[in-house]
Protein backbone atom coordinates (compact mmCIF):
# COMPACT_ATOMS: atom_id res chain seq x y z
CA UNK A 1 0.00 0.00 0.00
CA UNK A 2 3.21 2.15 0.26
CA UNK A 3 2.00 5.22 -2.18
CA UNK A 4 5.60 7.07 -2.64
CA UNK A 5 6.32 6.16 -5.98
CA UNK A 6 3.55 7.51 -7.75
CA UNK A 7 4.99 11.13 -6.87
CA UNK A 8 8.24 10.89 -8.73
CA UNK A 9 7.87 13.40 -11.20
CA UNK A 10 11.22 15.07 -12.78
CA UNK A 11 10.96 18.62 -13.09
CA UNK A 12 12.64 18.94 -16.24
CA UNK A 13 9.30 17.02 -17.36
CA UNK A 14 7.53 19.77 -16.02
CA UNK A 15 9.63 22.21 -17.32
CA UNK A 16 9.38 20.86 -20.92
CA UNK A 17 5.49 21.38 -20.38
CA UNK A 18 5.87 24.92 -21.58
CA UNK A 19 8.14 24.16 -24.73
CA UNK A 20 5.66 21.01 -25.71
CA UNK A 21 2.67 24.00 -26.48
CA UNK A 22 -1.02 23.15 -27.04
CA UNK A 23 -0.87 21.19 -30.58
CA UNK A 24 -4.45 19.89 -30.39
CA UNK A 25 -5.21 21.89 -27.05
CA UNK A 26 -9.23 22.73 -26.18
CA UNK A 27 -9.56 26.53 -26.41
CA UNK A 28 -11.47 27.66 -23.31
CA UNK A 29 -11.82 31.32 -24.53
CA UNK A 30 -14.65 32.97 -22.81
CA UNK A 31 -15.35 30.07 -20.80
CA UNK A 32 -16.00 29.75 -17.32
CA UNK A 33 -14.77 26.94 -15.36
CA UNK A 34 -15.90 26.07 -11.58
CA UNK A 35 -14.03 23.90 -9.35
CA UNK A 36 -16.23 22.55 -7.07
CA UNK A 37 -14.93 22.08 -3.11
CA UNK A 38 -16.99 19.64 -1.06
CA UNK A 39 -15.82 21.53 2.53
CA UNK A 40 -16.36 25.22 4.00
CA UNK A 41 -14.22 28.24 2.94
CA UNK A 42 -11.06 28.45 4.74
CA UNK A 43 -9.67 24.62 5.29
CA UNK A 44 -6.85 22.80 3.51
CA UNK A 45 -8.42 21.88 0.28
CA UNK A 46 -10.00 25.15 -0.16
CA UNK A 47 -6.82 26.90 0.08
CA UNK A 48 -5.45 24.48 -2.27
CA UNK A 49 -7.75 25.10 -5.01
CA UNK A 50 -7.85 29.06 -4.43
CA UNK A 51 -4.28 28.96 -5.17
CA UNK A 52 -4.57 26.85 -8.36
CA UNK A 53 -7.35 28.36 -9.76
CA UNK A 54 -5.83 31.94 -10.92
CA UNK A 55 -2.70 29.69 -12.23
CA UNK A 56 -4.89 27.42 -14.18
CA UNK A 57 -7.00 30.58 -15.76
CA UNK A 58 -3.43 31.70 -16.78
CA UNK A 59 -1.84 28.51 -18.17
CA UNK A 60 -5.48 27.27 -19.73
CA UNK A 61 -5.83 27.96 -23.43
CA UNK A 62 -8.02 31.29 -23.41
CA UNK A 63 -7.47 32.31 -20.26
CA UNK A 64 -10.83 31.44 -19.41
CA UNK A 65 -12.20 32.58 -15.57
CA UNK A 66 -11.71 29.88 -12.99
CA UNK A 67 -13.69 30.29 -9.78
CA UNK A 68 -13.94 27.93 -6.57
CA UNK A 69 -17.57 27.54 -5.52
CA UNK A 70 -18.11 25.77 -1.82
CA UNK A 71 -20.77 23.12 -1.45
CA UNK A 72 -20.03 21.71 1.76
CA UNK A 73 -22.00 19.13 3.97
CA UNK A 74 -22.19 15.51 5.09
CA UNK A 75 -18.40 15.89 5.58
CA UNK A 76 -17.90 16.45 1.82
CA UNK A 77 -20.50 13.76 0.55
CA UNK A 78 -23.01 16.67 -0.76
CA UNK A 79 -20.04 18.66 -2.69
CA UNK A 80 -18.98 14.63 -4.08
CA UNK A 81 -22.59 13.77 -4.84
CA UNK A 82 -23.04 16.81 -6.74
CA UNK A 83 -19.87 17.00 -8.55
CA UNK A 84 -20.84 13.50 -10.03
CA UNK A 85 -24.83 13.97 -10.77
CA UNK A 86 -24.27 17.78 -12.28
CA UNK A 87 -21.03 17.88 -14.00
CA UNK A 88 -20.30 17.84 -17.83
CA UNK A 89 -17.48 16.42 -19.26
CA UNK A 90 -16.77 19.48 -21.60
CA UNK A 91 -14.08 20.61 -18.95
CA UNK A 92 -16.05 23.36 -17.22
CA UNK A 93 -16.49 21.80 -13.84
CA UNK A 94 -13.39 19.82 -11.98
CA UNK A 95 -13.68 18.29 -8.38
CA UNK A 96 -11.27 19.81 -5.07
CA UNK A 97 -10.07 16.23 -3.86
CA UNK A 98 -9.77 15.84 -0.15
CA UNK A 99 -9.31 13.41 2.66
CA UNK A 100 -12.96 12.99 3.59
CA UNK A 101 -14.03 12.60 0.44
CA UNK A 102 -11.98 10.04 -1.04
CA UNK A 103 -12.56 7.89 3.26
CA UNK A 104 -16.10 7.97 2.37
CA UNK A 105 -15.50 6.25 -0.74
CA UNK A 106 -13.03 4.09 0.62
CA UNK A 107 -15.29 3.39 3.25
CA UNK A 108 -18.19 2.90 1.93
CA UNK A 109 -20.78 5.02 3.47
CA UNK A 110 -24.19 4.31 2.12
CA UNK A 111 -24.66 8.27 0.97
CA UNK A 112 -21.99 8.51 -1.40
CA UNK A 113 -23.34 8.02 -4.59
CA UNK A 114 -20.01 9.61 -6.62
CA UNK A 115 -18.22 7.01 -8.68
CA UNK A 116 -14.08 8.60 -7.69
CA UNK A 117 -12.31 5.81 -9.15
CA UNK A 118 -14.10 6.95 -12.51
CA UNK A 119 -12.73 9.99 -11.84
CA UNK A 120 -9.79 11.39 -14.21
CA UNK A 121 -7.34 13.64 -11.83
CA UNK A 122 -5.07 16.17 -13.76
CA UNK A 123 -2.64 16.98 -9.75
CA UNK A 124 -2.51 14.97 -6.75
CA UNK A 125 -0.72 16.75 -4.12
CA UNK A 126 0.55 14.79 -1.17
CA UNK A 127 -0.17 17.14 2.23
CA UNK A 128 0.95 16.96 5.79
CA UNK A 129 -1.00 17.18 8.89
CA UNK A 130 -0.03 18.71 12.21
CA UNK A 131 -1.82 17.99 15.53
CA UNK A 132 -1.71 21.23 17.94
CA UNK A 133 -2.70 21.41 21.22
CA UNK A 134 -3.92 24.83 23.19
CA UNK A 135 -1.19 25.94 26.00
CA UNK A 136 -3.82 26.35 28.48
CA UNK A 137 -3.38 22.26 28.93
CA UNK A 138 0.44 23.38 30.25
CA UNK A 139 2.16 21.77 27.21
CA UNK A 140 5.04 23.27 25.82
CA UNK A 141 6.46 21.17 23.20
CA UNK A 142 5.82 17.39 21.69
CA UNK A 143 7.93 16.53 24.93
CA UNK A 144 4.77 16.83 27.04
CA UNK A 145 2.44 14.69 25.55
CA UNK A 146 2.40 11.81 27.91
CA UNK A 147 0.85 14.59 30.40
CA UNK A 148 -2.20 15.12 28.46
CA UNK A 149 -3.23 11.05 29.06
CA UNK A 150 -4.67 12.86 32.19
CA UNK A 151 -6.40 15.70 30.69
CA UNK A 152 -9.86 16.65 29.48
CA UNK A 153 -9.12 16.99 25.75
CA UNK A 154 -11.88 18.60 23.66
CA UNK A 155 -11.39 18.75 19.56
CA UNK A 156 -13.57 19.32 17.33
CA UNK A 157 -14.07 16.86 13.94
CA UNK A 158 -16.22 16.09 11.08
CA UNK A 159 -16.73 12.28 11.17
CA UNK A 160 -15.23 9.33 12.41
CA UNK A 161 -14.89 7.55 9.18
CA UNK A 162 -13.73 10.65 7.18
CA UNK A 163 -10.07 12.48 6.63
CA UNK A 164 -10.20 12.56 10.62
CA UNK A 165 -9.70 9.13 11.14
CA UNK A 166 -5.81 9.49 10.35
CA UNK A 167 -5.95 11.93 13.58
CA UNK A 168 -8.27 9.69 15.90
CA UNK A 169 -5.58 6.54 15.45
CA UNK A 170 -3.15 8.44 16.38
CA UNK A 171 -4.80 9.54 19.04
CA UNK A 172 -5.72 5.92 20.48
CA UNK A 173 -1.79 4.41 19.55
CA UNK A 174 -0.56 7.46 21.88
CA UNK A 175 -3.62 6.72 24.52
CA UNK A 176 -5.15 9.76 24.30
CA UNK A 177 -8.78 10.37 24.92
CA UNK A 178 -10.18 13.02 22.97
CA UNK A 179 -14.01 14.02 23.42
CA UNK A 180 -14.62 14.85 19.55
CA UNK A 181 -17.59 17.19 18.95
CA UNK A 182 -17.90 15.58 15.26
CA UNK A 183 -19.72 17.69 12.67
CA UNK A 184 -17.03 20.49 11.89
CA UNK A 185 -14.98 20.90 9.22
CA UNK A 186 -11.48 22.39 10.28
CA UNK A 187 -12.68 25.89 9.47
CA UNK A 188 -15.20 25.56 11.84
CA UNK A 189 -12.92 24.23 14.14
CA UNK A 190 -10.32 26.58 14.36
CA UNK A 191 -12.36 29.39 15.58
CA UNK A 192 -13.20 27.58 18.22
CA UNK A 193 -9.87 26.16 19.31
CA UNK A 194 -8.55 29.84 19.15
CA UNK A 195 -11.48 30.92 21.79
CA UNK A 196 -10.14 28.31 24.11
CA UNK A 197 -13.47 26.04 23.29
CA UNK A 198 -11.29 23.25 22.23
CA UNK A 199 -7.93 22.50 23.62
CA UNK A 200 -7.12 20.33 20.76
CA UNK A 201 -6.98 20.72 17.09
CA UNK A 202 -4.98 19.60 13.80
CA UNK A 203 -4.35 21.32 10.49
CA UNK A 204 -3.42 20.25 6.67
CA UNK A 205 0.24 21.98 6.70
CA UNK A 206 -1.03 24.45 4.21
CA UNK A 207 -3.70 25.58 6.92
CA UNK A 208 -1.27 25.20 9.49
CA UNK A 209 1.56 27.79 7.60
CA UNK A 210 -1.31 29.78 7.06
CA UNK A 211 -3.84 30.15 10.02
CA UNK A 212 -1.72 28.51 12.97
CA UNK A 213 1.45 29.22 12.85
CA UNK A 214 0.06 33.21 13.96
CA UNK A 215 -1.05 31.20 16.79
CA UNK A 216 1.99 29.18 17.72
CA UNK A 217 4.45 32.27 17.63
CA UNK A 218 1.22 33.61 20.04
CA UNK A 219 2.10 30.97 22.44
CA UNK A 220 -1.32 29.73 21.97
CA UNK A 221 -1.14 26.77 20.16
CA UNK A 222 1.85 24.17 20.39
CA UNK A 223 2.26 21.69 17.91
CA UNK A 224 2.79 18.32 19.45
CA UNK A 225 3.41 15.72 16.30
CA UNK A 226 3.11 15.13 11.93
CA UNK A 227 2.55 12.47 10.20
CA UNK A 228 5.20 12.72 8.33
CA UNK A 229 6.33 12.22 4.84
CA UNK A 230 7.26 8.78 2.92
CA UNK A 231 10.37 9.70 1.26
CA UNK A 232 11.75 7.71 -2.28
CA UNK A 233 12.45 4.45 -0.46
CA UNK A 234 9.50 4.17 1.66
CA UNK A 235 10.21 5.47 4.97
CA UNK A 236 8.60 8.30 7.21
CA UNK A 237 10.44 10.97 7.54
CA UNK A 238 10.24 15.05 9.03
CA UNK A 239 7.46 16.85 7.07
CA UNK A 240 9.81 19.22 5.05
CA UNK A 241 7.33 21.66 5.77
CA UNK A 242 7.41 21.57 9.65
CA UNK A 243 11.35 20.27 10.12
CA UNK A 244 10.88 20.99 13.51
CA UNK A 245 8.16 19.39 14.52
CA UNK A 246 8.64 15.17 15.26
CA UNK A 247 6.64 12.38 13.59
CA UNK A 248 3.74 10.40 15.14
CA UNK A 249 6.52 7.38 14.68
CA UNK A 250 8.85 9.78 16.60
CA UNK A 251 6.66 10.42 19.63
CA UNK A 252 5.30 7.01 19.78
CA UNK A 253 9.01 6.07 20.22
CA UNK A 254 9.76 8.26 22.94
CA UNK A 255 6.23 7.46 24.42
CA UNK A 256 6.77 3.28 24.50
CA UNK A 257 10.38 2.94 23.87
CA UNK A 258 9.50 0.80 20.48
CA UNK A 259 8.35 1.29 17.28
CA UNK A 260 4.67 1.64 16.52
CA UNK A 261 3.59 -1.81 14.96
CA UNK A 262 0.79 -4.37 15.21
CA UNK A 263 -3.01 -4.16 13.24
CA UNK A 264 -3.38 -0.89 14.52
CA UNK A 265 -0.24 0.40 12.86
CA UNK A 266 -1.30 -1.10 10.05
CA UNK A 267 -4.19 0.99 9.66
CA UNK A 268 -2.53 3.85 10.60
CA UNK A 269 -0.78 3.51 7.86
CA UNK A 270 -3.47 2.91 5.73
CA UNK A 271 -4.88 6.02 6.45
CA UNK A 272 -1.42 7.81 6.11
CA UNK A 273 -1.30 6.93 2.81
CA UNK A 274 -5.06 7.91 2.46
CA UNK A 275 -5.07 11.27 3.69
CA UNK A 276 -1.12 12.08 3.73
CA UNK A 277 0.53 11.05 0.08
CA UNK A 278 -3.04 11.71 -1.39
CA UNK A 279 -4.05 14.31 0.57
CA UNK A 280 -5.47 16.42 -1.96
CA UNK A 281 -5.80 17.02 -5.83
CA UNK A 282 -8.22 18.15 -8.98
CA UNK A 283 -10.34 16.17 -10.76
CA UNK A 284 -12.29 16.17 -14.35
CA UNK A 285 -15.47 13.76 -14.21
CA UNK A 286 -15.73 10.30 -15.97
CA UNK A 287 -16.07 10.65 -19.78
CA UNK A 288 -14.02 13.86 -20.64
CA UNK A 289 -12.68 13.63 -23.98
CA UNK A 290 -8.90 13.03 -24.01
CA UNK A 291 -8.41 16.43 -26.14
CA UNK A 292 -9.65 18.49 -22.77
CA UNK A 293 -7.69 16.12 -20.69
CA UNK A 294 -4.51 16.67 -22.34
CA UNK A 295 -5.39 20.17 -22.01
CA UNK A 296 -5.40 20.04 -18.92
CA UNK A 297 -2.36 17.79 -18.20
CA UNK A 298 -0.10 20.35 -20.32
CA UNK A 299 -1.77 23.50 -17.92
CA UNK A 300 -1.46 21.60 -14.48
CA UNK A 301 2.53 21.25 -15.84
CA UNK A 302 3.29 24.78 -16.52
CA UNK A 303 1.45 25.38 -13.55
CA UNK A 304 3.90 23.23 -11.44
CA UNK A 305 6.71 24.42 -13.71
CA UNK A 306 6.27 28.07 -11.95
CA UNK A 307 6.08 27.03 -8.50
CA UNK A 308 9.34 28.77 -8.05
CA UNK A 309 8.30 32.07 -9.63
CA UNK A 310 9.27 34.47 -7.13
CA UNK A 311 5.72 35.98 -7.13
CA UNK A 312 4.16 33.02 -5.98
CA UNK A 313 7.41 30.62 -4.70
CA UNK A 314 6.04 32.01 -1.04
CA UNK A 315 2.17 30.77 -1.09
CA UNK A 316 3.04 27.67 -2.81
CA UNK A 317 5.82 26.97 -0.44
CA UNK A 318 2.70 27.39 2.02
CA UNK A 319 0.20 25.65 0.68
CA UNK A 320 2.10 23.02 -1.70
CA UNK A 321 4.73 22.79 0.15
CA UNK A 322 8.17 20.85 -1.29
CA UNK A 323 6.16 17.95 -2.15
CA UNK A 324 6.56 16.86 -5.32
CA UNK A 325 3.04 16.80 -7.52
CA UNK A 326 1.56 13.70 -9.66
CA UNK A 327 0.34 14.95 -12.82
CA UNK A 328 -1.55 12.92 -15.65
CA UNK A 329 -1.55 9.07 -14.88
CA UNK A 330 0.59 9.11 -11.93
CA UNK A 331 -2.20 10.95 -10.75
CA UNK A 332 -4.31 8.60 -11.53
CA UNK A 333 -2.87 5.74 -10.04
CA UNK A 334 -2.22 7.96 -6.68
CA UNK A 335 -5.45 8.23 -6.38
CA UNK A 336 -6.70 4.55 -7.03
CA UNK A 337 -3.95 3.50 -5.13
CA UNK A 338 -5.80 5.39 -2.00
CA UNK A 339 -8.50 4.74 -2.41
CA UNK A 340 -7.99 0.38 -1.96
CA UNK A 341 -7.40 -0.91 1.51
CA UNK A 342 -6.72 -4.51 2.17
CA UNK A 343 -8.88 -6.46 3.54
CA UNK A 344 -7.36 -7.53 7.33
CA UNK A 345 -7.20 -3.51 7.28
CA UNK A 346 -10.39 -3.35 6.29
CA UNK A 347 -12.04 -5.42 8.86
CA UNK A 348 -9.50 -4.28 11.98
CA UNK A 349 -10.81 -0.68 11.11
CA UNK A 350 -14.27 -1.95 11.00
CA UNK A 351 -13.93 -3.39 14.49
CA UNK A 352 -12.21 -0.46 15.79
CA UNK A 353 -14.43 1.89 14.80
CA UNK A 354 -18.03 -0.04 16.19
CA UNK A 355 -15.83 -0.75 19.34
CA UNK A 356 -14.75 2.79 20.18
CA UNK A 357 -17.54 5.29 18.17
CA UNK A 358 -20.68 3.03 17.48
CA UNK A 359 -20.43 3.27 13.95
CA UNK A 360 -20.38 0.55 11.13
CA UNK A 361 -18.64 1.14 7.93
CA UNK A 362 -21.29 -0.84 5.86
């Protein structure tokens, strides 16, 4: 399940993007394209799609207008359900690709009625995720975590079975008991961790670089672990992003003087590669003809091509981070490739989550 090698892209490849042109390329002139968000304003996959969306009006032939439009709800079921009854393949509509919306899929849940292994992604960004705690609890760096076993934790969360998962594992393999008020997106959440309603919280990095880091410098929030990054060969290492901040694996070491492992590891990891090395991405619905596709591929290039434009190097260093991007069919197969869980991972999750939160995957 180890995802890592679908985000080897050269950037000389993406270099050449510009050079290659728009031979056959779908002229979008006039046009205007919505990419649809399944979440609230102002979390990780909205930022994500803000950003692209002005470079994608610039690299698109015609320069068409590219707007984000929210349609959030059901922990991004009603954005993924609407994305797949409403849009056209003519290239006008594309999908923002997030956690909870691929786990739901993954999962099962009996309301999803969007078909994202049909999908055709044109970028598939891999994302961290950093879990923060408020300094009221006395915590002052990752050090202090094995106080808060004895604490009242509050955090606020969407679903169970959705991008949050990744966060409630970890959680449970540190043995910390979080009360989760579930039905918030991280937007929501945030506000609310900031008023001192919750004294626990976690962030995409590009949310974190963005709207917590104002609060860490503060002394209001303290980050206390990542997930990490898989690097070429497979292993976790330091989120680029967040250097200084350890690993789950690295606390969990310090915590039990071992190495996570066992079932519940496994999943863990399951969900890493989930909601971590596919964190987030744009999609073009089923049927699209390969001319727009293409299209789109050559754009998404350029796009990635000018990271490093000093104009923008900043925000994408934010909200992209040094990750490298799948494009074309390694996107593609990044996203597949999240979106299957083995069995024995399957059924361990399935347990897990009846045992501790009452609900049943299917």
């Amino acid at each position: 399940m180890t995802l890592h090698k679908f985000w080897k892209l050269p950037i000389a490849l993406a270099a050449l993007a510009g050079a290659a042109g728009f031979a056959s390329a779908k002229d979008f002139s006039g046009q205007r394209i919505e990419i649809i968000v399944p979440y609230e304003a102002g979390g990780g996959t909205d930022i994500y799609a803000r950003f692209l969306a002005p470079l994608l009006s610039e690299k698109l032939p015609g320069k068409p207008t590219v707007l984000v439009v929210n349609v959030p709800g059901a922990g991004a079921i009603s954005g993924g359900n609407q994305f797949q009854q409403r849009a056209k393949p003519d290239g006008l509509t594309l999908i923002g690709v997030g956690t909870s919306l691929t786990a739901n899929y993954v999962f099962r849940d009996k309301r999803v009625q969007y078909k994202l292994a049909d999908w055709i992604p044109i970028i598939s960004s891999p994302n961290g995720t950093v879990v923060y705690a408020h300094s009221k609890l006395g915590v002052k760096s990752s050090s202090d975590i094995a106080s808060l076993k004895d604490k009242s934790l509050i955090m606020g969360a969407n679903n169970a079975t959705g991008g949050d998962l990744r966060v409630l594992l970890s959680l449970d393999g540190l043995g910390l008991k979080a009360n989760e008020v579930f039905g918030l997106n991280r937007g929501d959440a945030r506000p609310s961790f900031e008023r001192g309603e919750f004294n626990l919280n976690f962030d995409s990095t590009a949310a974190y670089q963005v709207q917590v880091r104002p609060m860490v410098e503060s002394g209001v929030a303290v980050p206390l672990f990542t997930f990490g990054i898989a690097d070429d060969t497979g292993k976790i290492v330091r989120d680029p992003l967040v250097p200084d901040v350890p690993t789950y694996n690295e606390v969990f070491k310090a915590a039990n003087g071992k190495e996570p492992d066992g079932p519940e590891y496994k999943a863990w990891l399951a969900m890493f590669n989930l909601n971590i090395m596919a964190a987030k991405g744009l999609a073009l619905p089923a049927g699209t003809p390969k001319d727009i596709v293409d299209t789109y591929n050559e754009a998404i290039k350029q796009v990635i091509a000018g990271f490093g434009d000093p104009k923008i190097k900043d925000q994408a260093n934010d909200i992209v981070g040094p990750y490298p991007q799948a494009v074309g069919d390694a996107a593609g197969r990044a996203l597949r490739g999240a979106a299957t869980f083995d069995d024995e991972t399957f059924n361990w999750l399935k347990t897990w989550l009846n045992e501790r939160y009452k609900v049943s995957l299917n």
